[in-house]
Protein backbone atom coordinates (compact mmCIF):
# COMPACT_ATOMS: atom_id res chain seq x y z
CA UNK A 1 18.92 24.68 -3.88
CA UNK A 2 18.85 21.46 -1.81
CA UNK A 3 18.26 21.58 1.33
CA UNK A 4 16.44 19.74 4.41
CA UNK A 5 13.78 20.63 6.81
CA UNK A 6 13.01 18.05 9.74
CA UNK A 7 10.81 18.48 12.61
CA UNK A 8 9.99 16.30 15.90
CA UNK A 9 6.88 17.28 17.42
CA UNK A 10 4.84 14.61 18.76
CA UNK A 11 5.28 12.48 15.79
CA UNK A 12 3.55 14.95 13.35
CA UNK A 13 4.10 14.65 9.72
CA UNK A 14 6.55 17.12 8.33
CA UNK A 15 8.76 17.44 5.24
CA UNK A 16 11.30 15.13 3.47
CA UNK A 17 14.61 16.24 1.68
CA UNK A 18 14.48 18.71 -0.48
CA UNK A 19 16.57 17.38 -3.51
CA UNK A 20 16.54 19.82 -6.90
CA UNK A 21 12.95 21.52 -6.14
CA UNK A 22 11.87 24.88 -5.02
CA UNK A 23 11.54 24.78 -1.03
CA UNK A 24 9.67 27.81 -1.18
CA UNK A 25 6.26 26.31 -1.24
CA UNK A 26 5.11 28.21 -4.55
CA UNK A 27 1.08 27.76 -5.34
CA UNK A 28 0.30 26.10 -7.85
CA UNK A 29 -2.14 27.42 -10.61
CA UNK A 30 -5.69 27.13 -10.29
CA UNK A 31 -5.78 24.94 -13.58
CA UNK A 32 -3.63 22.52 -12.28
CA UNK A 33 -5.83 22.22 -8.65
CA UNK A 34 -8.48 21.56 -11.20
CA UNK A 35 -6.44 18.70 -13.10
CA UNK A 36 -5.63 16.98 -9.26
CA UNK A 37 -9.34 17.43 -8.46
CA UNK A 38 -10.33 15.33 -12.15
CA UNK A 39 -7.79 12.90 -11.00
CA UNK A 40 -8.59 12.63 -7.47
CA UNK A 41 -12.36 11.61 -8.88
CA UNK A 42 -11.19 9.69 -12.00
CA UNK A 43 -9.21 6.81 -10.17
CA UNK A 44 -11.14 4.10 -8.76
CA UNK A 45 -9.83 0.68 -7.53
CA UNK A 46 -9.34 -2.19 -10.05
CA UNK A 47 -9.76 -5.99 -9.68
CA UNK A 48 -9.40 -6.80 -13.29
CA UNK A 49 -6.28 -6.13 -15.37
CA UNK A 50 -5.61 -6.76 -19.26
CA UNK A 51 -2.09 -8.47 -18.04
CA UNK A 52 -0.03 -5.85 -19.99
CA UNK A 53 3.07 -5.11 -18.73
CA UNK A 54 4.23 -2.00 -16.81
CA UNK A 55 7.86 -0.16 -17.71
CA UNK A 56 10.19 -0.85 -15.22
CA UNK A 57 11.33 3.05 -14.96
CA UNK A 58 7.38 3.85 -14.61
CA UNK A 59 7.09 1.54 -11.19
CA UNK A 60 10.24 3.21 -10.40
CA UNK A 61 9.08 6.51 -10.40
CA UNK A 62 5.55 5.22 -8.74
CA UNK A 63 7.17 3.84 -5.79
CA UNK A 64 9.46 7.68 -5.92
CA UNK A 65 5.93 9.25 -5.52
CA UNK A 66 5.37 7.21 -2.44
CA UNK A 67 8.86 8.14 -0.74
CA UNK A 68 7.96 11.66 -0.97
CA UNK A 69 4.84 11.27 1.09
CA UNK A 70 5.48 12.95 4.86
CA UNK A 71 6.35 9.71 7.91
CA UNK A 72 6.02 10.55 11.51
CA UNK A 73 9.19 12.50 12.71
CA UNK A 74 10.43 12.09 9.06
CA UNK A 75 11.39 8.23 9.87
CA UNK A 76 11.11 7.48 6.82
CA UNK A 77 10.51 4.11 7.69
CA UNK A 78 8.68 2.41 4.54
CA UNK A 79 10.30 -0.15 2.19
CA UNK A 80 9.01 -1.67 -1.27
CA UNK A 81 9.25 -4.87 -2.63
CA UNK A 82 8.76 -5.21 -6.46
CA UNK A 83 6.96 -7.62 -7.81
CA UNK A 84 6.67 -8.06 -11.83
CA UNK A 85 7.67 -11.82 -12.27
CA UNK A 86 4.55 -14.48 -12.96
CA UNK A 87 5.74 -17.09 -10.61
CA UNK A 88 5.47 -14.01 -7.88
CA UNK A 89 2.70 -12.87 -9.10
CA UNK A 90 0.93 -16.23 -9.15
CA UNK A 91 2.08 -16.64 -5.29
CA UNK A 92 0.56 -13.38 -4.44
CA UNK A 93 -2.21 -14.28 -6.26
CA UNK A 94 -2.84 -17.65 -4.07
CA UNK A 95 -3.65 -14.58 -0.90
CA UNK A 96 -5.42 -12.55 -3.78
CA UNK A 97 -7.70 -14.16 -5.66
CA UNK A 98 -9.60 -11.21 -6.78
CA UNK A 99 -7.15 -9.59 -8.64
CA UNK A 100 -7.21 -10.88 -12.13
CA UNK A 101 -4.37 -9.62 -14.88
CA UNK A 102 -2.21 -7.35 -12.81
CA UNK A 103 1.04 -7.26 -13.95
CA UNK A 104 3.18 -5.49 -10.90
CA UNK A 105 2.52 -5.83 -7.34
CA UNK A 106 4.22 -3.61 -4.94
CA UNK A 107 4.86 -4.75 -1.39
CA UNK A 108 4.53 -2.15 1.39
CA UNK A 109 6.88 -2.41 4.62
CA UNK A 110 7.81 -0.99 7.81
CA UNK A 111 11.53 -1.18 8.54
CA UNK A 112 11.39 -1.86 12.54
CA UNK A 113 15.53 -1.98 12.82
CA UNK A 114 15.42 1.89 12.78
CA UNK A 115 16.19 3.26 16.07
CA UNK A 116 12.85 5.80 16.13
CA UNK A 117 10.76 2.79 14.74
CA UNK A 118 11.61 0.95 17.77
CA UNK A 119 10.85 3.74 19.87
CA UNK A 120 7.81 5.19 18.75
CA UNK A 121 5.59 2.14 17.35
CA UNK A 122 7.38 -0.19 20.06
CA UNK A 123 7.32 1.60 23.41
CA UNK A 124 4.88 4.37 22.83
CA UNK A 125 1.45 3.37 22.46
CA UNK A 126 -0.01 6.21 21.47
CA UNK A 127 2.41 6.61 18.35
CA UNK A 128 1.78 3.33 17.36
CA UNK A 129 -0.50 3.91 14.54
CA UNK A 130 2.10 6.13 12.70
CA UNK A 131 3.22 3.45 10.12
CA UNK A 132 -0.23 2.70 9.42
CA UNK A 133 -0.93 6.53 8.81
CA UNK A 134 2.51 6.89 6.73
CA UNK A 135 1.61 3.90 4.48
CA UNK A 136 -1.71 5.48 3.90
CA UNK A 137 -0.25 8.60 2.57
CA UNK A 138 2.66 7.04 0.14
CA UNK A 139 0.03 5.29 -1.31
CA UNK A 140 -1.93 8.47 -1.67
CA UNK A 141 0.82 9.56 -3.50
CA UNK A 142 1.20 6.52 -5.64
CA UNK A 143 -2.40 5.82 -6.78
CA UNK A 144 -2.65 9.10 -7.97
CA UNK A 145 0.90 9.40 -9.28
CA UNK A 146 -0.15 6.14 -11.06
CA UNK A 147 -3.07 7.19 -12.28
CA UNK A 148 -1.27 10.46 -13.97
CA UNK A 149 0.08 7.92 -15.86
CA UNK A 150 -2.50 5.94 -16.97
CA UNK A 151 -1.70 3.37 -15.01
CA UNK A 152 -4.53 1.75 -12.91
CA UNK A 153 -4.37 0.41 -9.23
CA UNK A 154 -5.72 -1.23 -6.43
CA UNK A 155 -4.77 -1.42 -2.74
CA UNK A 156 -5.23 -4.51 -0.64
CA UNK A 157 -4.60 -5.91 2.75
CA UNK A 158 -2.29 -7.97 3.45
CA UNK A 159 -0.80 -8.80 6.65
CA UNK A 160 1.30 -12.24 8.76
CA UNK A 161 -2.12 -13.63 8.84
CA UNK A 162 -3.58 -13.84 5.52
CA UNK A 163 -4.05 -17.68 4.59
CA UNK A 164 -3.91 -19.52 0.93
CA UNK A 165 -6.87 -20.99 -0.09
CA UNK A 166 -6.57 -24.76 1.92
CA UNK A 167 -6.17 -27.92 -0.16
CA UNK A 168 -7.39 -31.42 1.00
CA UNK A 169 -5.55 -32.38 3.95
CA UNK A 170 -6.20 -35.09 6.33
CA UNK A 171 -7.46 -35.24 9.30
CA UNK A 172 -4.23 -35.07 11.75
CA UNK A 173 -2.33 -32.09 9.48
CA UNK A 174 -6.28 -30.56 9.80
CA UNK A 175 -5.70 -30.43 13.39
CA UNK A 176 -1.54 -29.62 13.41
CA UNK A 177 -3.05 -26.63 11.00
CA UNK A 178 -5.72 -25.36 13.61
CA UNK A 179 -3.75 -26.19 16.57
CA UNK A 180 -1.13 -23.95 14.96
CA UNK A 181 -3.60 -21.04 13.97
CA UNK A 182 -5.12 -21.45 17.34
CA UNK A 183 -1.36 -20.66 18.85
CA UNK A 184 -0.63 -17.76 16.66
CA UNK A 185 2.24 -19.64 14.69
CA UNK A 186 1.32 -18.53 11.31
CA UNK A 187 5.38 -18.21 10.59
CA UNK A 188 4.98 -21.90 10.98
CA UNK A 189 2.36 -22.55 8.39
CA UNK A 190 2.96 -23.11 4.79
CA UNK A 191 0.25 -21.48 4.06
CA UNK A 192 0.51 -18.38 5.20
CA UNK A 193 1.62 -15.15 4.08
CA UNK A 194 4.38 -14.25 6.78
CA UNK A 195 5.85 -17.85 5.56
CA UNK A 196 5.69 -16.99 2.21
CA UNK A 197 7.87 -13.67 3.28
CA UNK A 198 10.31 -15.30 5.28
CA UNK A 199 10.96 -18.35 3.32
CA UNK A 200 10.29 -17.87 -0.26
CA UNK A 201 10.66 -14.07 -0.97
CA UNK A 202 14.07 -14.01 1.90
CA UNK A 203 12.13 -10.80 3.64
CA UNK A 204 13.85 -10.46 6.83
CA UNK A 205 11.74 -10.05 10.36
CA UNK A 206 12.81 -6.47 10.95
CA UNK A 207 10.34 -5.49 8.09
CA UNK A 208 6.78 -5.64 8.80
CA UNK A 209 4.18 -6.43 6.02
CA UNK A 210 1.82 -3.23 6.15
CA UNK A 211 -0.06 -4.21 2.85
CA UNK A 212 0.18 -4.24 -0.94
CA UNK A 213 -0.76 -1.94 -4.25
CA UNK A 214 -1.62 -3.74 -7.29
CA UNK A 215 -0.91 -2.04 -10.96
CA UNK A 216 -1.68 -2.74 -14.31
CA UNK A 217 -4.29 -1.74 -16.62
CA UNK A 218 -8.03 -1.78 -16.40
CA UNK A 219 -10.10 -4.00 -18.84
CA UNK A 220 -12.63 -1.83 -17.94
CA UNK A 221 -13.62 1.09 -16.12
CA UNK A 222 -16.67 0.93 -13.49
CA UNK A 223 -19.44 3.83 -14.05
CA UNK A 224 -19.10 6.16 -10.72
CA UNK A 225 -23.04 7.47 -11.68
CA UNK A 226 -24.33 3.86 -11.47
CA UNK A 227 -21.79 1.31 -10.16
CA UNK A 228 -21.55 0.07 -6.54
CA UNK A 229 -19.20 -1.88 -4.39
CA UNK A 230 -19.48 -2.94 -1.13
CA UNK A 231 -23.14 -2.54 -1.35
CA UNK A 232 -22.77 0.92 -1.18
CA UNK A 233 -22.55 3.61 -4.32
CA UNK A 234 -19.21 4.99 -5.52
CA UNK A 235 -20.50 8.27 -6.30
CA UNK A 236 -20.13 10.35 -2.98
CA UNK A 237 -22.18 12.79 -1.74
CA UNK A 238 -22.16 16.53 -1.38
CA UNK A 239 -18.93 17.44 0.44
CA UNK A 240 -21.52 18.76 3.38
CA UNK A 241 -22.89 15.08 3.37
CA UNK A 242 -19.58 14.31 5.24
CA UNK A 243 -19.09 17.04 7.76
CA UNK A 244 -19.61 16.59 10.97
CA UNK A 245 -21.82 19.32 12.47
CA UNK A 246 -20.94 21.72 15.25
């Protein structure tokens, strides 16, 4: 039966609309824990994609996965941008470099026109942090959601302040270009990413760049028993290595 459940305590995260599931928070069987576990291990983060293309319906149902995830108060205050065009993707790519192949990128926002938006990441300081914690856990939900699929993925920052590679300039738009970095007018600058929102994609200022997800499919697959990143392993430790005593 549909129903909802909301809650407002403090900003904690509680449940969405219930629309054609059980709300009566069944277990699931140990065989499936065991399946989320395998998954939970299996996906790592990509940087190199074969280029083929994703279904439309598929990123559909991705970006579903992340709606579901729980937002402070139940705001429900993320937005996604699609991204599957080459002349998109070759913009994003410009912030990006990395990322070689990927065939969708998804776009993560917070919508800052909603009335609790304004109120808790605005005037309450300590509640400020929410969006950053909701985007965290929709794309929780769509990495692994993803990988279910057999769809690979990798998260990136972005944010107003992310710069394109420079070209040659001279020496006065050298100084116009740190004079305006200097001044925090990156809205101003062709180069940068909040410019690219506002004046090629049409994003309006009421929603806030949090960061994006990159899909496609791996050419390869790094070795978790021998491959590193970050100068540091992938393979993780015993769970106890990551406890902290009492």
């Amino acid at each position: 039966m549909a129903g909802q459940k909301t809650s407002r305590i403090n900003g904690q995260h509680n449940s969405r609309k219930v629309t054609d599931l059980s709300d009566k928070g069944d277990m699931i069987s140990d065989g499936s824990s065991q399946v989320l576990m395998n998954l939970i291990k299996q996906r790592r983060s990509i940087r190199r994609f074969t280029g083929r293309k994703i279904d439309r319906n598929d990123v559909l149902s991705i970006v579903e996965a992340g709606t579901w995830a729980p937002t402070g108060c139940n705001n429900q205050e993320l937005r996604f941008l699609i991204l599957q065009q080459d002349n998109e993707l070759n913009q994003v790519l410009k912030f990006k470099p990395f990322l070689r192949g990927v065939s969708t990128v998804i776009l993560i926002f917070c919508d800052m026109s909603l009335p609790m938006s304004n109120k808790m990441y605005r005037q309450y300081k300590h509640e400020r942090h929410l969006p950053y914690v909701d985007t965290g856990l929709a794309l929780a939900h769509m990495v692994l959601y993803a990988k279910s699929k057999g769809i690979d993925s990798c998260i990136f920052n972005l944010s107003n302040y992310h710069l394109r590679r420079s070209e040659q300039k001279s020496i006065i738009e050298k100084r116009l270009y740190k004079l305006k970095k200097r001044l925090n007018l990156h809205a101003l600058m062709e180069n940068s990413f909040v410019y690219y929102l506002r004046n090629c994609l049409k994003i309006p200022n009421h929603l806030e760049i949090m960061c994006g997800l990159a899909l496609g499919f791996a050419e390869e697959h790094p070795d978790i028993h021998t491959a590193k990143h970050g100068g540091r392993k992938i393979m993780r430790e015993v769970v106890s290595h990551y406890i902290v005593p009492r």
